[in-house]
PDB file of N, CA and C in Angstrom:
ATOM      1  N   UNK A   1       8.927  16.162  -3.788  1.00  0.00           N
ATOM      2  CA  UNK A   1       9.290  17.284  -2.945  1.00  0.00           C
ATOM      3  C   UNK A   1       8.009  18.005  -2.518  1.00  0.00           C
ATOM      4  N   UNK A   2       7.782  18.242  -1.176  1.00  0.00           N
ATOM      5  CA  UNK A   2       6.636  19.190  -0.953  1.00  0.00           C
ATOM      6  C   UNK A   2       7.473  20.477   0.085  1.00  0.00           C
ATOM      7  N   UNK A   3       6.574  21.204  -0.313  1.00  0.00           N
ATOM      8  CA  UNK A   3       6.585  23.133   0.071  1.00  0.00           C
ATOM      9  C   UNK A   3       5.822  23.094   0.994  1.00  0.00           C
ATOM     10  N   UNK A   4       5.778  24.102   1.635  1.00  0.00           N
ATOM     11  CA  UNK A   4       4.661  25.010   2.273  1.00  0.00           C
ATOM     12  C   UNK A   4       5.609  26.102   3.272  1.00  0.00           C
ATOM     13  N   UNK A   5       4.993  27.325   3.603  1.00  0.00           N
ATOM     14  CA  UNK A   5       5.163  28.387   4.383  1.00  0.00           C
ATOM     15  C   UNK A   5       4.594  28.386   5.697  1.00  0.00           C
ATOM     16  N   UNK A   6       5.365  28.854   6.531  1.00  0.00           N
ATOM     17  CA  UNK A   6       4.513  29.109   7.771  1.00  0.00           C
ATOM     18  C   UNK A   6       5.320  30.531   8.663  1.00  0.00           C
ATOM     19  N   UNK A   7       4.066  31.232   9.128  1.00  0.00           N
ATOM     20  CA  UNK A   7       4.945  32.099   9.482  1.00  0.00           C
ATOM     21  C   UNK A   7       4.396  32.469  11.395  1.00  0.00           C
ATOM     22  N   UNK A   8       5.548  32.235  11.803  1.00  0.00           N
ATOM     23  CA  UNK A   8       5.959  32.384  13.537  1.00  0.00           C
ATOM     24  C   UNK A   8       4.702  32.901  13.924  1.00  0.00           C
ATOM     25  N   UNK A   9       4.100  32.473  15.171  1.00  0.00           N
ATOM     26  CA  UNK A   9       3.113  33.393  15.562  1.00  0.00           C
ATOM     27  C   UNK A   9       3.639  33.303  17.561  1.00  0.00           C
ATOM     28  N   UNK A  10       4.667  32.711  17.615  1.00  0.00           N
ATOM     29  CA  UNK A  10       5.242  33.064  18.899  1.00  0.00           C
ATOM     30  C   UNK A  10       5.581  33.984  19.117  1.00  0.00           C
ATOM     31  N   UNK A  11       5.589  34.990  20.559  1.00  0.00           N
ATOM     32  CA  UNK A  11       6.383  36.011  20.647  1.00  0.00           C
ATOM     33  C   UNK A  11       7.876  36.170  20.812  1.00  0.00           C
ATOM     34  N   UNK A  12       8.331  34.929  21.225  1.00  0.00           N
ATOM     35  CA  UNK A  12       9.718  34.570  21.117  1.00  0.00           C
ATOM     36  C   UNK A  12      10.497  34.632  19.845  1.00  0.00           C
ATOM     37  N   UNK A  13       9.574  33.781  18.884  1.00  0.00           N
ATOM     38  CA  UNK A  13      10.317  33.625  17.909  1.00  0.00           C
ATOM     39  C   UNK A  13      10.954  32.041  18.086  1.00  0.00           C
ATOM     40  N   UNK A  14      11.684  31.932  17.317  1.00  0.00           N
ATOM     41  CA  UNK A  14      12.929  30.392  17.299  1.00  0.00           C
ATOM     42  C   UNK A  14      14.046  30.865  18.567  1.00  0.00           C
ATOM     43  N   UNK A  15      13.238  29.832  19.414  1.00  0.00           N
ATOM     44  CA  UNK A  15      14.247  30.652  21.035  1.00  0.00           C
ATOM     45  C   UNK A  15      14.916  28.739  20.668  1.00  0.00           C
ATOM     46  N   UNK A  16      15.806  29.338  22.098  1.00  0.00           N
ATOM     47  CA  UNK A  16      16.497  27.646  22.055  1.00  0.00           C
ATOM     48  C   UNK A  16      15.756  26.648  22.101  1.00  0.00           C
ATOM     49  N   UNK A  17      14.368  26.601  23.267  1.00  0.00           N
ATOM     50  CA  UNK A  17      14.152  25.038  23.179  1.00  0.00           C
ATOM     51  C   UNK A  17      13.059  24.353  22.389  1.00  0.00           C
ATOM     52  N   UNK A  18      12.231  25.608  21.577  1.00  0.00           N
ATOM     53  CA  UNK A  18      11.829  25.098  20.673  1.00  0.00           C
ATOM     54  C   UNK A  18      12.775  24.448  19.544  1.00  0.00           C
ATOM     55  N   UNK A  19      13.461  25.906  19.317  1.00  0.00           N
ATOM     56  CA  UNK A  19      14.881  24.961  17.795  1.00  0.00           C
ATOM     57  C   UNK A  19      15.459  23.887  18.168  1.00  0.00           C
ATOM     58  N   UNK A  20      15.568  23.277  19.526  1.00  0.00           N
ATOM     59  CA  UNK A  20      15.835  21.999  19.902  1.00  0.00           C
ATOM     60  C   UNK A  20      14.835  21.403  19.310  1.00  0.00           C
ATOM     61  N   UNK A  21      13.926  21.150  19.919  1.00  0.00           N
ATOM     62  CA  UNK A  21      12.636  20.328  19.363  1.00  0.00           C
ATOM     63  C   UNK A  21      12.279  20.487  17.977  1.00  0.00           C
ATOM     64  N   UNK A  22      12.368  21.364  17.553  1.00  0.00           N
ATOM     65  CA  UNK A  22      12.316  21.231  15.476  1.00  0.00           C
ATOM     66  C   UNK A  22      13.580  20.250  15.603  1.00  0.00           C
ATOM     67  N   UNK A  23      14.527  20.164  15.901  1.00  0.00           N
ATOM     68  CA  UNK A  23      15.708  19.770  15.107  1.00  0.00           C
ATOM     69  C   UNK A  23      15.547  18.016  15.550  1.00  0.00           C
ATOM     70  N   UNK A  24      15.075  17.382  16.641  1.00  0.00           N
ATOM     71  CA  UNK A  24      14.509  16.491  17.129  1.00  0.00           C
ATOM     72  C   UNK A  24      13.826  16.058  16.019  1.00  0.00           C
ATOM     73  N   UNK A  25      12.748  16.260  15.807  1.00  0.00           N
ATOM     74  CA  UNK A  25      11.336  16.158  14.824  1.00  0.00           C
ATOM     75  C   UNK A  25      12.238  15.789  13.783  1.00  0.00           C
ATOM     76  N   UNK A  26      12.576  16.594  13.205  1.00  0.00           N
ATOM     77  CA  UNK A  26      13.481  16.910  11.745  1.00  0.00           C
ATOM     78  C   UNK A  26      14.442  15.288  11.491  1.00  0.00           C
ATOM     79  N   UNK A  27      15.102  15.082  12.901  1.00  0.00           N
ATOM     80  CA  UNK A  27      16.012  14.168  12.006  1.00  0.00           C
ATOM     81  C   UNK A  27      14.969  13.086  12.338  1.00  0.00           C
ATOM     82  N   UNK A  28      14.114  12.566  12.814  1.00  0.00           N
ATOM     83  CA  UNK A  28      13.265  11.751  13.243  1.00  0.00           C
ATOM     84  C   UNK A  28      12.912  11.302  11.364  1.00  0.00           C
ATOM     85  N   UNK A  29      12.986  12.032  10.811  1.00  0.00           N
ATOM     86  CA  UNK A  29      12.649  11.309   9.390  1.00  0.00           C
ATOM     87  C   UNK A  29      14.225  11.500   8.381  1.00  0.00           C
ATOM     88  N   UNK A  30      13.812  10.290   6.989  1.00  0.00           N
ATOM     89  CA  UNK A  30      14.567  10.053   6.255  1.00  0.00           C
ATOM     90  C   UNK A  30      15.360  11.326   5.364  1.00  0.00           C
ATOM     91  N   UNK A  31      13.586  12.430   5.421  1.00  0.00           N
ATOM     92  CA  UNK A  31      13.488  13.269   3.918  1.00  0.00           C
ATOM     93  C   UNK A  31      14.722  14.228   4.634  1.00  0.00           C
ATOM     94  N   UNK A  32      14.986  14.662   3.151  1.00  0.00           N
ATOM     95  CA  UNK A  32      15.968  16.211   3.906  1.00  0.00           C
ATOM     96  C   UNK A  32      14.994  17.280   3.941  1.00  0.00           C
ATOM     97  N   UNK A  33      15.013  17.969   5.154  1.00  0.00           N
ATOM     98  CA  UNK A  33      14.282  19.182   5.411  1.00  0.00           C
ATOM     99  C   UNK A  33      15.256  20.514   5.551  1.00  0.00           C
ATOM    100  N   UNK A  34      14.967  21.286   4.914  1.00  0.00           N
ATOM    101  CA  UNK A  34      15.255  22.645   4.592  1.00  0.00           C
ATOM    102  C   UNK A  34      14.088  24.042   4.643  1.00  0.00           C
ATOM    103  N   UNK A  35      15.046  24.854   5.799  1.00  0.00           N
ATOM    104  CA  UNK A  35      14.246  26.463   5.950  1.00  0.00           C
ATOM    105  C   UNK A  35      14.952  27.053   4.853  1.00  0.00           C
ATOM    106  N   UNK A  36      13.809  28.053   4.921  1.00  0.00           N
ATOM    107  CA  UNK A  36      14.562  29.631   4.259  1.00  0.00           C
ATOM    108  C   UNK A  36      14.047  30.399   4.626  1.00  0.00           C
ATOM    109  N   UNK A  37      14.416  31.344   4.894  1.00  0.00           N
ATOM    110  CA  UNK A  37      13.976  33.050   5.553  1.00  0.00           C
ATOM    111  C   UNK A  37      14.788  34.098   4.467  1.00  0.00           C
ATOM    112  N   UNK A  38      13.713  34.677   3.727  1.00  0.00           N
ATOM    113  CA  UNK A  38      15.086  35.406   2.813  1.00  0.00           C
ATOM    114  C   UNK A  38      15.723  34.641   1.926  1.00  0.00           C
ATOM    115  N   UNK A  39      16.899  35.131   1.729  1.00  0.00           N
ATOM    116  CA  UNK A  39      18.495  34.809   1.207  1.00  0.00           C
ATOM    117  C   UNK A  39      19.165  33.148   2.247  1.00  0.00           C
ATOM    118  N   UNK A  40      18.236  33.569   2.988  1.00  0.00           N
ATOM    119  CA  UNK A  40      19.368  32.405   4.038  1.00  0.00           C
ATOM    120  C   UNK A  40      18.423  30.978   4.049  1.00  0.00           C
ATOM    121  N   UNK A  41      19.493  30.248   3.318  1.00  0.00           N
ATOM    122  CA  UNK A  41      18.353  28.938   3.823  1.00  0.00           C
ATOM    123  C   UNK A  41      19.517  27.597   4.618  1.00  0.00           C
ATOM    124  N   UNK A  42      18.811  26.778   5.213  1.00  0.00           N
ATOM    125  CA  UNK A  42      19.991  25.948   6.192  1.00  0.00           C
ATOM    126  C   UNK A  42      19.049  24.921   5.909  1.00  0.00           C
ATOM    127  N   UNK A  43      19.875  23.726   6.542  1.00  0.00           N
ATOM    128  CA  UNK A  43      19.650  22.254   6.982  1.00  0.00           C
ATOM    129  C   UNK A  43      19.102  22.348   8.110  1.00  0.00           C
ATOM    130  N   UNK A  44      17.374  21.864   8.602  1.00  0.00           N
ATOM    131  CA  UNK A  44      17.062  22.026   9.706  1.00  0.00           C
ATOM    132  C   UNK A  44      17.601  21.181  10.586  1.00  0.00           C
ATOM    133  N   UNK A  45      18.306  20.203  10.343  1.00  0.00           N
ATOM    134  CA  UNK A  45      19.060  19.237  11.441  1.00  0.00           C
ATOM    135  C   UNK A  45      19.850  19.947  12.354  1.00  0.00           C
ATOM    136  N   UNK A  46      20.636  21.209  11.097  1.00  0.00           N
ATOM    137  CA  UNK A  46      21.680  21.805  12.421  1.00  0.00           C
ATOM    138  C   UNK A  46      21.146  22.750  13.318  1.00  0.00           C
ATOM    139  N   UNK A  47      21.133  22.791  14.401  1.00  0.00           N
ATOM    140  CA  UNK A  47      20.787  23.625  15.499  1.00  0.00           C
ATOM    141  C   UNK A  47      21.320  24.841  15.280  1.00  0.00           C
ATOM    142  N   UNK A  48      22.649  25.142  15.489  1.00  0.00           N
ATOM    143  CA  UNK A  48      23.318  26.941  15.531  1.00  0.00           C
ATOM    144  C   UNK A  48      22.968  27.283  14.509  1.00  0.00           C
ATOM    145  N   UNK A  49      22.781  26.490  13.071  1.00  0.00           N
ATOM    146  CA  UNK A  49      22.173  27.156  11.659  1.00  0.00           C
ATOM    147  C   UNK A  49      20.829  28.094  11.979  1.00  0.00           C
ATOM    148  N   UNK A  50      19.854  27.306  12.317  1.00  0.00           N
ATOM    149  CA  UNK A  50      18.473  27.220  13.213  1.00  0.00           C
ATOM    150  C   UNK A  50      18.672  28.426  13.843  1.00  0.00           C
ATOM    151  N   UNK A  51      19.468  28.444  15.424  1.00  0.00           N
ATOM    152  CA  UNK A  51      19.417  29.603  15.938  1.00  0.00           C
ATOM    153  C   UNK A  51      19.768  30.829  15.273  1.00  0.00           C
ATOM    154  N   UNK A  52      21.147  30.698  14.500  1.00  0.00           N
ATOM    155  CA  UNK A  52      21.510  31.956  13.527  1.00  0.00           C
ATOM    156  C   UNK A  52      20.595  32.695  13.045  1.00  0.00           C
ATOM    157  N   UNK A  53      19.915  31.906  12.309  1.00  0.00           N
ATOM    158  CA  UNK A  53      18.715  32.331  11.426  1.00  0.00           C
ATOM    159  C   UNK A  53      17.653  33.791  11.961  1.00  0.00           C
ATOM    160  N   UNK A  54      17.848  33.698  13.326  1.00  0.00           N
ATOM    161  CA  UNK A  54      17.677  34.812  14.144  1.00  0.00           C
ATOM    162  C   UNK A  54      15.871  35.208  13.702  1.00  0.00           C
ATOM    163  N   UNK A  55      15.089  33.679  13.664  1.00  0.00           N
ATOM    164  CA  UNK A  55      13.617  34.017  13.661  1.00  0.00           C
ATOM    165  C   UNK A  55      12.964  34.932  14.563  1.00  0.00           C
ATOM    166  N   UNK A  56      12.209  35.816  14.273  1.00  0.00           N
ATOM    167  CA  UNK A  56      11.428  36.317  14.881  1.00  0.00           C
ATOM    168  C   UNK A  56       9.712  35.795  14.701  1.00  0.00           C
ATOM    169  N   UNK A  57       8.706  36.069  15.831  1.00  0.00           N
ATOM    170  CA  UNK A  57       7.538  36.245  15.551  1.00  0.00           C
ATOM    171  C   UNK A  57       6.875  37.058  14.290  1.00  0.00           C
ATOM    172  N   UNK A  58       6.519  37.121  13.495  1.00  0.00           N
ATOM    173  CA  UNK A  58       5.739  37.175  12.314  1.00  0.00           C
ATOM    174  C   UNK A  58       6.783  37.055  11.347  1.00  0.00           C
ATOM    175  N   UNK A  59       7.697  36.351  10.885  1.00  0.00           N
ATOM    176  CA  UNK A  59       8.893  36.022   9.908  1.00  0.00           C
ATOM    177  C   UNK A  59       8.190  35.018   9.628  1.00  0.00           C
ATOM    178  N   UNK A  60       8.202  34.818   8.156  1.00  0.00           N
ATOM    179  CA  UNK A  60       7.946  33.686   7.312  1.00  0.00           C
ATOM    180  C   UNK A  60       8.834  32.794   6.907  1.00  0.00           C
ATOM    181  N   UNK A  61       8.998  31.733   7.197  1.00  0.00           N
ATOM    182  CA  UNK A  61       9.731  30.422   7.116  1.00  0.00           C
ATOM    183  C   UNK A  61       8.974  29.928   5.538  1.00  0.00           C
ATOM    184  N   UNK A  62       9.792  29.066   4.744  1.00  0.00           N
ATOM    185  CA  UNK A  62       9.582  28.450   3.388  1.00  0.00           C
ATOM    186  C   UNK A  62      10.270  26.931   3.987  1.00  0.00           C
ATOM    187  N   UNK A  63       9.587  25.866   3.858  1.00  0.00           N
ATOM    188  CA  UNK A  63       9.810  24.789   4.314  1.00  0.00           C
ATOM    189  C   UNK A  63       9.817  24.216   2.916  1.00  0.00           C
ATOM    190  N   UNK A  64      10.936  23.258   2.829  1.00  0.00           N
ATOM    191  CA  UNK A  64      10.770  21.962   1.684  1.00  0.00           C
ATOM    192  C   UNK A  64      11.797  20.681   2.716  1.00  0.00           C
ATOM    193  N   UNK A  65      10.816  19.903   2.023  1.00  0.00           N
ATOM    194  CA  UNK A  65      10.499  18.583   2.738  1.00  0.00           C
ATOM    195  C   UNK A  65      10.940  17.492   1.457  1.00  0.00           C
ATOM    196  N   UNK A  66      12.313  16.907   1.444  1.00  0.00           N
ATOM    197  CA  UNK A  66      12.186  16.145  -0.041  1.00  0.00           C
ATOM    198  C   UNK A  66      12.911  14.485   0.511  1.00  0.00           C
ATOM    199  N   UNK A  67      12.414  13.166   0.190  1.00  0.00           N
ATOM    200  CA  UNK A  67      12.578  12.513   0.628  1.00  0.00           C
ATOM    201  C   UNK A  67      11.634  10.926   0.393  1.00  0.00           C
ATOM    202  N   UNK A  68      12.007  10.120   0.842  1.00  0.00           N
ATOM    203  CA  UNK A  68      11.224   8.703   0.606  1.00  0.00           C
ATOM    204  C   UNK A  68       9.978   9.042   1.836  1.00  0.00           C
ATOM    205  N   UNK A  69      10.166  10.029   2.921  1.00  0.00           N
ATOM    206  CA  UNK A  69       9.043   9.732   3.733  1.00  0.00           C
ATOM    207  C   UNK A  69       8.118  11.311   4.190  1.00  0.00           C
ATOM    208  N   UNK A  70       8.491  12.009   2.928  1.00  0.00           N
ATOM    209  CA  UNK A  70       7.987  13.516   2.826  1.00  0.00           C
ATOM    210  C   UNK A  70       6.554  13.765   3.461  1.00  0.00           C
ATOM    211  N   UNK A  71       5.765  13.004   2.973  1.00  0.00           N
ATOM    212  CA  UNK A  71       4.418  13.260   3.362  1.00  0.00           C
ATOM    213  C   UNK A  71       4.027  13.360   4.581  1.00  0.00           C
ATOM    214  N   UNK A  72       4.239  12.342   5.208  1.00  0.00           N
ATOM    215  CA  UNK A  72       4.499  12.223   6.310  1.00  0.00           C
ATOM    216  C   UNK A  72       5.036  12.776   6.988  1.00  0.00           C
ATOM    217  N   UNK A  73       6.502  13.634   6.741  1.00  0.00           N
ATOM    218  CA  UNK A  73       7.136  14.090   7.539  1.00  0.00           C
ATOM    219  C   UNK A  73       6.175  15.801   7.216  1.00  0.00           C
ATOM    220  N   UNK A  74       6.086  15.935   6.119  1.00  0.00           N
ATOM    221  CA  UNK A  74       5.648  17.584   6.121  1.00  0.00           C
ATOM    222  C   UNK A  74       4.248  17.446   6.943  1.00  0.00           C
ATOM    223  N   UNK A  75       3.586  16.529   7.087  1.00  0.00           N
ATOM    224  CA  UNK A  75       2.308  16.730   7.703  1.00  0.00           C
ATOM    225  C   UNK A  75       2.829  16.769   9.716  1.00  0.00           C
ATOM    226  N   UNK A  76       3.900  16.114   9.745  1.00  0.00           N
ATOM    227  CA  UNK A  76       4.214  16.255  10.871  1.00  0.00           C
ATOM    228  C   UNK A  76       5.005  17.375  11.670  1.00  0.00           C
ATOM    229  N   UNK A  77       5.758  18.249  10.556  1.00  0.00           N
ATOM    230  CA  UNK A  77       6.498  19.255  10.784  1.00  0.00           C
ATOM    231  C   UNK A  77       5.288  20.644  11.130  1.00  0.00           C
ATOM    232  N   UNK A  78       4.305  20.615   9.654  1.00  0.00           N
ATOM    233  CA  UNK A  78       2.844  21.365  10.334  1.00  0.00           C
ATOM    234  C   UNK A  78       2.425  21.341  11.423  1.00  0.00           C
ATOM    235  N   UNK A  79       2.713  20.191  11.909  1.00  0.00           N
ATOM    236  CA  UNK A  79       1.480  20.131  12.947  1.00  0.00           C
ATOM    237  C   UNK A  79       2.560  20.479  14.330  1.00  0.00           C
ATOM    238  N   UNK A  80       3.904  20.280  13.928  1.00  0.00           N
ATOM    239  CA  UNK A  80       4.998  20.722  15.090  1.00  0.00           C
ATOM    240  C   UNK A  80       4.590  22.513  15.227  1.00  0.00           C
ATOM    241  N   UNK A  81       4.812  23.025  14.177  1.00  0.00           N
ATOM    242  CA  UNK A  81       4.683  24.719  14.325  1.00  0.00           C
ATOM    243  C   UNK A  81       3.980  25.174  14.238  1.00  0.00           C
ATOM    244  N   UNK A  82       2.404  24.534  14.251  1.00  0.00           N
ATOM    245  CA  UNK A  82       1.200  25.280  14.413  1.00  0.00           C
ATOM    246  C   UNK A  82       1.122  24.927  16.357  1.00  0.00           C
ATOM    247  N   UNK A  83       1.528  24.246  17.041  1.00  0.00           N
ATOM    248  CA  UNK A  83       1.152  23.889  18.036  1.00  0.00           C
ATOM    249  C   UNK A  83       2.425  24.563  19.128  1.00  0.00           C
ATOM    250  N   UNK A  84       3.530  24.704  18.609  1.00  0.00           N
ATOM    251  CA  UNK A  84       4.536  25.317  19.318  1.00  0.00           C
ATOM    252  C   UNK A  84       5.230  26.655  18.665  1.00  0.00           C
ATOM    253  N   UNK A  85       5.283  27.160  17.680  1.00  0.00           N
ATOM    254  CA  UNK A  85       5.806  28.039  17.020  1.00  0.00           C
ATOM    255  C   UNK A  85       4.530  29.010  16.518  1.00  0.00           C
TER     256      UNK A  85
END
């Protein structure tokens, strides 16, 4: 299982067509990927979970990444929300 945090530096926040594109990325691998913000944590596959979540710009996201192809996928999920989020 790998961790890591990242926190929004968009002014949008998790608008629709980025949370499209996380959720893209996301099922693109085996591992199960899971947010949390708070109390609330979801399956990043589902989209309305995603939007619910009601991210804002400087909100800290807790990412776990657990799976046969984790490494990989967490190095790829980084590099999704440092470049768009």
């Amino acid at each position: 299982m790998k961790e890591f945090d990242y926190t929004i530096q968009d002014a949008l926040g998790i608008h629709a067509r980025p949370a499209g594109q996380l959720v893209k990325v996301v099922k693109g691998f085996a591992s199960k990927v899971t947010l949390t913000k708070g109390e609330k944590t979801i399956d990043a596959t589902r989209l309305m979970s995603l939007m619910g979540m009601g991210v804002k710009q400087g909100d800290t996201l807790h990412i776990t990444v657990d799976g046969a192809d984790e490494a990989e996928a967490t190095e790829t999920l980084q590099k999704f929300l440092a470049e768009n989020l």
